[in-house]
Protein backbone atom coordinates (compact mmCIF):
# COMPACT_ATOMS: atom_id res chain seq x y z
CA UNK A 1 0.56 245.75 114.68
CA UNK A 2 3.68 243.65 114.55
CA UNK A 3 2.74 239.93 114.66
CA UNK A 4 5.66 237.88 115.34
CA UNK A 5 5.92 234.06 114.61
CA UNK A 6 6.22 231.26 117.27
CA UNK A 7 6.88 228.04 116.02
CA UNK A 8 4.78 225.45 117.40
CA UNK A 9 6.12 222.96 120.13
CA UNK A 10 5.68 220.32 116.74
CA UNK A 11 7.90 221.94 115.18
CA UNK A 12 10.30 222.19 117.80
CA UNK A 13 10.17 218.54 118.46
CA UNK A 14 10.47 217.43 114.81
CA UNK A 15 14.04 220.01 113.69
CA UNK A 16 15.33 218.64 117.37
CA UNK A 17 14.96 214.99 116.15
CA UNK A 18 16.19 216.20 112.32
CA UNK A 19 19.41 217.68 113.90
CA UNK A 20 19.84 214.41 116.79
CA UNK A 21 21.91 212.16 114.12
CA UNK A 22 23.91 214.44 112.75
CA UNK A 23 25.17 215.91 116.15
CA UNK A 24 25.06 212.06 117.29
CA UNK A 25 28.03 211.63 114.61
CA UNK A 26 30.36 214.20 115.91
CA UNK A 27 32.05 213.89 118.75
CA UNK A 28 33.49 217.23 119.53
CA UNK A 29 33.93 220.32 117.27
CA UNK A 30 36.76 222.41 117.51
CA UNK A 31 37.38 225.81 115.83
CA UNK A 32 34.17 224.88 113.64
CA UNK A 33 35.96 221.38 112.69
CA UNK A 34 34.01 218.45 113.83
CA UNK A 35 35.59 215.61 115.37
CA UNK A 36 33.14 212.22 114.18
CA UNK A 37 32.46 210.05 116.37
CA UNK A 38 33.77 207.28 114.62
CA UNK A 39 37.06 208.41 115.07
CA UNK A 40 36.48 208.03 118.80
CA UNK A 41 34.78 204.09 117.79
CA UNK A 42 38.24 203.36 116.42
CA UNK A 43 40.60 204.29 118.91
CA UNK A 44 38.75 202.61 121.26
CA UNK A 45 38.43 199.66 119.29
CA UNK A 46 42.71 199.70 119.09
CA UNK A 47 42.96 200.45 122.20
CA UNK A 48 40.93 197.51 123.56
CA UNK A 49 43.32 195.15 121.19
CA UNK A 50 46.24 196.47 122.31
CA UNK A 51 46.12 196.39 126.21
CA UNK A 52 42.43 194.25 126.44
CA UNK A 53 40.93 197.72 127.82
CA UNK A 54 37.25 197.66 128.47
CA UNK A 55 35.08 200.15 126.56
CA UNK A 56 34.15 202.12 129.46
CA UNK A 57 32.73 205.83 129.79
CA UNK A 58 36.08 206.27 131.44
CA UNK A 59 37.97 204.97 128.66
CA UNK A 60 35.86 207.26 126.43
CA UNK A 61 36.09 210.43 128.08
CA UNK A 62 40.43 210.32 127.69
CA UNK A 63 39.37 209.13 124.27
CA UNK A 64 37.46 212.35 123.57
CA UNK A 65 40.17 214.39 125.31
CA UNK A 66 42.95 213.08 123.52
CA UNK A 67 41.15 213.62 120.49
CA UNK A 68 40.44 217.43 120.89
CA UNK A 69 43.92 217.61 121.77
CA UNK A 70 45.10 216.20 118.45
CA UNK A 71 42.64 218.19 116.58
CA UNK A 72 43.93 221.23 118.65
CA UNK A 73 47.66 220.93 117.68
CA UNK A 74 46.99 219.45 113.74
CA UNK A 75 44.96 222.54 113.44
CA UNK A 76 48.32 224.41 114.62
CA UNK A 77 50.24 222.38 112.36
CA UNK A 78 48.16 223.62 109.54
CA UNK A 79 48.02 226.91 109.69
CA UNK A 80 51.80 226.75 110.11
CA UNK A 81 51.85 225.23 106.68
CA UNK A 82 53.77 222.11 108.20
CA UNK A 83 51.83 219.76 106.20
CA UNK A 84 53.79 220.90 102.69
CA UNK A 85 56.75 219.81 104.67
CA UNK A 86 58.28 217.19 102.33
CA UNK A 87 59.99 215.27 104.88
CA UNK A 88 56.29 215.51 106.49
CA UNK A 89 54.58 214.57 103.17
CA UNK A 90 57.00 211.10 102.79
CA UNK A 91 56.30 210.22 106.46
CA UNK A 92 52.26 210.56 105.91
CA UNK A 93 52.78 208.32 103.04
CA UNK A 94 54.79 205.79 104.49
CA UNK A 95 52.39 205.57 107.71
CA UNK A 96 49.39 205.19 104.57
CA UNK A 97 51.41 202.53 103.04
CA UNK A 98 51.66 200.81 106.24
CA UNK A 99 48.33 201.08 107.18
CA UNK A 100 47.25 199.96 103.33
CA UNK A 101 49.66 196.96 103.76
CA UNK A 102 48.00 195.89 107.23
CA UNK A 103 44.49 196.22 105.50
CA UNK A 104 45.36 194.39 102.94
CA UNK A 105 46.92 191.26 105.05
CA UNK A 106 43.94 191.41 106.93
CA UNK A 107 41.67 190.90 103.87
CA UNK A 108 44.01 188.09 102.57
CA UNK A 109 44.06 186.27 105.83
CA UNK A 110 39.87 186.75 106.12
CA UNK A 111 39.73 185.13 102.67
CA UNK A 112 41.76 182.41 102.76
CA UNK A 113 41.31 180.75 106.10
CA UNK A 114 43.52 178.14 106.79
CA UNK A 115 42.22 174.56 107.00
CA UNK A 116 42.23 172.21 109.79
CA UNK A 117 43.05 169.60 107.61
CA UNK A 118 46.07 171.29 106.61
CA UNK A 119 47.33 172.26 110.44
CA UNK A 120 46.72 168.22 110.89
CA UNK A 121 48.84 167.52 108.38
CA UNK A 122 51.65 170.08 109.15
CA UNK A 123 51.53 168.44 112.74
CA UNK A 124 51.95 165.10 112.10
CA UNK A 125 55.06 166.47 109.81
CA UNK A 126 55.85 167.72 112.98
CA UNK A 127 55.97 164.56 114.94
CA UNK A 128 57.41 162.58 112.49
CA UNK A 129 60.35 165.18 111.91
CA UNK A 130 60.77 165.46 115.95
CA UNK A 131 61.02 161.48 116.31
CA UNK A 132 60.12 159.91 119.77
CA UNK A 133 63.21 160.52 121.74
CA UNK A 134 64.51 163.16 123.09
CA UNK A 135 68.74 163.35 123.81
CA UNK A 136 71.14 164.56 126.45
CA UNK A 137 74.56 165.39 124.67
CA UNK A 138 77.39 167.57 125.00
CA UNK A 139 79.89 168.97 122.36
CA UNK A 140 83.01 170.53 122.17
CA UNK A 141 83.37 172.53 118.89
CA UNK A 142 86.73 173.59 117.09
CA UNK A 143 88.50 174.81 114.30
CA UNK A 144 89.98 171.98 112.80
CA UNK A 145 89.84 167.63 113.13
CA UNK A 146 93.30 167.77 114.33
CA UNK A 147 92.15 169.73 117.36
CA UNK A 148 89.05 167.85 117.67
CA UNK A 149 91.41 164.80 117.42
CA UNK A 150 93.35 165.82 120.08
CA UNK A 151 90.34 166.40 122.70
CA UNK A 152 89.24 163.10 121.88
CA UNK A 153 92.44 161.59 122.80
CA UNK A 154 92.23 163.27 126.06
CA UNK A 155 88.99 162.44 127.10
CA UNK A 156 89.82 159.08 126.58
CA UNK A 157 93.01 159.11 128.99
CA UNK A 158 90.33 160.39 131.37
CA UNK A 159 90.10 164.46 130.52
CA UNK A 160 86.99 165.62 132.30
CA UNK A 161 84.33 166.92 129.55
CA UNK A 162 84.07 169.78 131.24
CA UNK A 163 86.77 171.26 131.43
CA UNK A 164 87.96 170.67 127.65
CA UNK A 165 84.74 171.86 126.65
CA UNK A 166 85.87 175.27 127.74
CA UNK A 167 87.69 175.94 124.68
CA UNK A 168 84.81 175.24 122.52
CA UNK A 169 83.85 177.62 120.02
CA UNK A 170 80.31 177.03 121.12
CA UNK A 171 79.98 180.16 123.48
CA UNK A 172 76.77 179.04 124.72
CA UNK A 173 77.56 175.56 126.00
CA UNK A 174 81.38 176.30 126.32
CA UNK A 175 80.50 177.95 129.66
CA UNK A 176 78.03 175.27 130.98
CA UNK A 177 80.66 172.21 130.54
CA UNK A 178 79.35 171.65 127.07
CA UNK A 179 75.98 171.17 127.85
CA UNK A 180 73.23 170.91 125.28
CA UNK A 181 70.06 170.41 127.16
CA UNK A 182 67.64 167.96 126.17
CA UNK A 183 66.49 167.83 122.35
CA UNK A 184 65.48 166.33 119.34
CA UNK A 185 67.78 164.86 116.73
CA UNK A 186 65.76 167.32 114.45
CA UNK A 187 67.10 170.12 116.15
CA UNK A 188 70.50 169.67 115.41
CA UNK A 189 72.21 169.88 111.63
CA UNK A 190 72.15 165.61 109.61
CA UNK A 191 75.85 164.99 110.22
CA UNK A 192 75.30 166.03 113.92
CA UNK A 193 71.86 164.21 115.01
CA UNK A 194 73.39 161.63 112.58
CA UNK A 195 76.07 160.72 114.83
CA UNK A 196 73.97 161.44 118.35
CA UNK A 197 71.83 159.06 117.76
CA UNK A 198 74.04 156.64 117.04
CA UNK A 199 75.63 156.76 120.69
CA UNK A 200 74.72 155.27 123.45
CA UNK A 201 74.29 156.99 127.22
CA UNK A 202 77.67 157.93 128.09
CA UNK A 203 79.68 156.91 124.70
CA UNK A 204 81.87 159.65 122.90
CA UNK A 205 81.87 159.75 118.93
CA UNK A 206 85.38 157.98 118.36
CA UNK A 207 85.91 160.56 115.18
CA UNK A 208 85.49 164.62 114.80
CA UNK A 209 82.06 165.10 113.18
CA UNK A 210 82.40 167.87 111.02
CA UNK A 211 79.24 170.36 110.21
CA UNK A 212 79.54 173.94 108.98
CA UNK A 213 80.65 175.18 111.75
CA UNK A 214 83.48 173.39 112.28
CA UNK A 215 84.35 169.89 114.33
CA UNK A 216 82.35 168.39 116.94
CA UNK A 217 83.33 166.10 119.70
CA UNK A 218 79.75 164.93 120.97
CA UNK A 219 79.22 162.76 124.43
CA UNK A 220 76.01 161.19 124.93
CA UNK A 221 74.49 161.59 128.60
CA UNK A 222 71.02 160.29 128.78
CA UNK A 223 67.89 159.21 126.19
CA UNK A 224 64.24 159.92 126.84
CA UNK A 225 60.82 159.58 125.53
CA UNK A 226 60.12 162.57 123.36
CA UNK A 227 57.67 164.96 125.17
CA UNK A 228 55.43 165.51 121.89
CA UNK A 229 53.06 168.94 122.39
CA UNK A 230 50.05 168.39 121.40
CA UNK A 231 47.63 169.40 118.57
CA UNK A 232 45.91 171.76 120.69
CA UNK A 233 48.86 173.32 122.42
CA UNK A 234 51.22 174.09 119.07
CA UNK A 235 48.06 175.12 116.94
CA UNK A 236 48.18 178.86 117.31
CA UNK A 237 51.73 178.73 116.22
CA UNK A 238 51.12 176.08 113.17
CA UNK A 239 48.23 178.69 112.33
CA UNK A 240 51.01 181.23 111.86
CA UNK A 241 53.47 179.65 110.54
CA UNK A 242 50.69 178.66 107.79
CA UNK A 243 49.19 182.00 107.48
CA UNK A 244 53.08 183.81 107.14
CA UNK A 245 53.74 181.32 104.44
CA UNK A 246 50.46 181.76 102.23
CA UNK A 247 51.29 185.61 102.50
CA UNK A 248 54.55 185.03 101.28
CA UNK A 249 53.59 183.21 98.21
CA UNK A 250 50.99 185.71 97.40
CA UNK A 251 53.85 188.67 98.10
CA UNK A 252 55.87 186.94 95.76
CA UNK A 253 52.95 186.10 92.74
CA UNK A 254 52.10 190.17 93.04
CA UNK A 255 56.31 190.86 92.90
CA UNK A 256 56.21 187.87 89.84
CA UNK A 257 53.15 189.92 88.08
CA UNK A 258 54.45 193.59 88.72
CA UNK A 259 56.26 195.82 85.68
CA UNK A 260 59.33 196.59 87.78
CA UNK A 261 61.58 199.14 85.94
């Protein structure tokens, strides 16, 4: 008589909860290549950065699908041999440079958190840099003083702004009469906020003021009280601007240490 063995409803129980995390870390397999489900984790997790999508069993299922559709077509790739591609092979190791590089920044910004005390600071270099008024001006900009000269003879035998201004080599105010907006001295070059804020609402600078870019007939219009952000509004971009140039000094200490041949 043939016995035959039956394992025992134990021992059915215990290989199903062996086998329960290991099938729990694959997400798919395809071909007999498993897909982990970590894989799934991270796209998910990028995804949700990217466009503020909510991890949803939506969101997973296209996850999963779009997964076993890579995995489908690298597979492909593979047995095609496409991976010894060279141009392929420098791509893959630019995209794992990049991805390095991001790691890396990430680690250097986790580890050297930037200070409140030194945002506070940057701000009130801010302030002081932006002043408390704000200014109306236009400008006509030329070549040369003799033509900047001979605008400022005109305007003062009543030329219209305006209408000399279109000549200006200033193609963004040219157009609009001359126009600057409102700003702060501190947005404009020294010999230019120099001489703007030495005018007075509706008084023309009686000489060319000459920059870099050439000569500048400026006209006062109107002064204001400087509409200062505050801490709280400009932070995030102080943060930045902080963070950028921490990563540039540690770019350039690595460049400064490396054997470059």
């Amino acid at each position: 008589m043939i016995m035959t063995f039956k394992p025992s409803r134990l021992l059915v129980v215990l290989f199903a909860a062996a086998t329960l995390p290991v099938m729990a870390q694959n997400l798919a397999v395809v071909n007999g290549k498993a897909i982990p489900s970590s894989r799934a984790d991270m796209m998910v997790k990028q995804l949700s950065a990217q466009g503020g999508q909510a991890d949803t069993p939506e969101l997973r299922n296209m996850v999963k699908d779009e997964l076993i559709n890579r995995e489908v077509l690298i597979q492909e790739a593979d047995k095609l041999g496409l991976g010894n591609n060279a141009d392929v092979k420098a791509q893959a190791d630019i995209a794992r440079q990049s991805i390095l590089i991001r790691a890396l920044v990430a680690d250097f910004v986790k580890k050297n958190p930037i200070k409140d005390a030194d945002i506070q600071a940057e701000y009130d270099k801010f302030k002081a840099q932006a002043g408390d008024k704000e200014y109306h001006a236009r400008h006509i900009l030329v070549e040369n003083e003799a033509d900047a000269k001979s605008i400022i003879t005109k305007l003062k035998a009543g030329g219209k702004f305006e209408d000399l201004a279109k000549q200006s080599k200033d193609p963004g105010s040219a157009a609009n009469g001359g126009d600057l907006g409102w700003a702060t001295p501190a947005s404009f070059v020294k010999p230019f906020s120099d001489a703007l804020v030495a005018l007075k609402p509706g008084q023309l600078t009686e000489t060319p003021i000459k920059t870099q870019f050439g000569y500048h007939v400026i006209k006062l219009e109107e002064v204001r009280a400087a509409k200062i952000p505050t801490l709280a509004e400009v932070k995030p971009q102080i943060t930045e601007a902080l963070q950028q140039k921490k990563l540039q000094a540690y770019q350039a200490d690595l460049r400064a240490k490396a054997k470059v041949q």
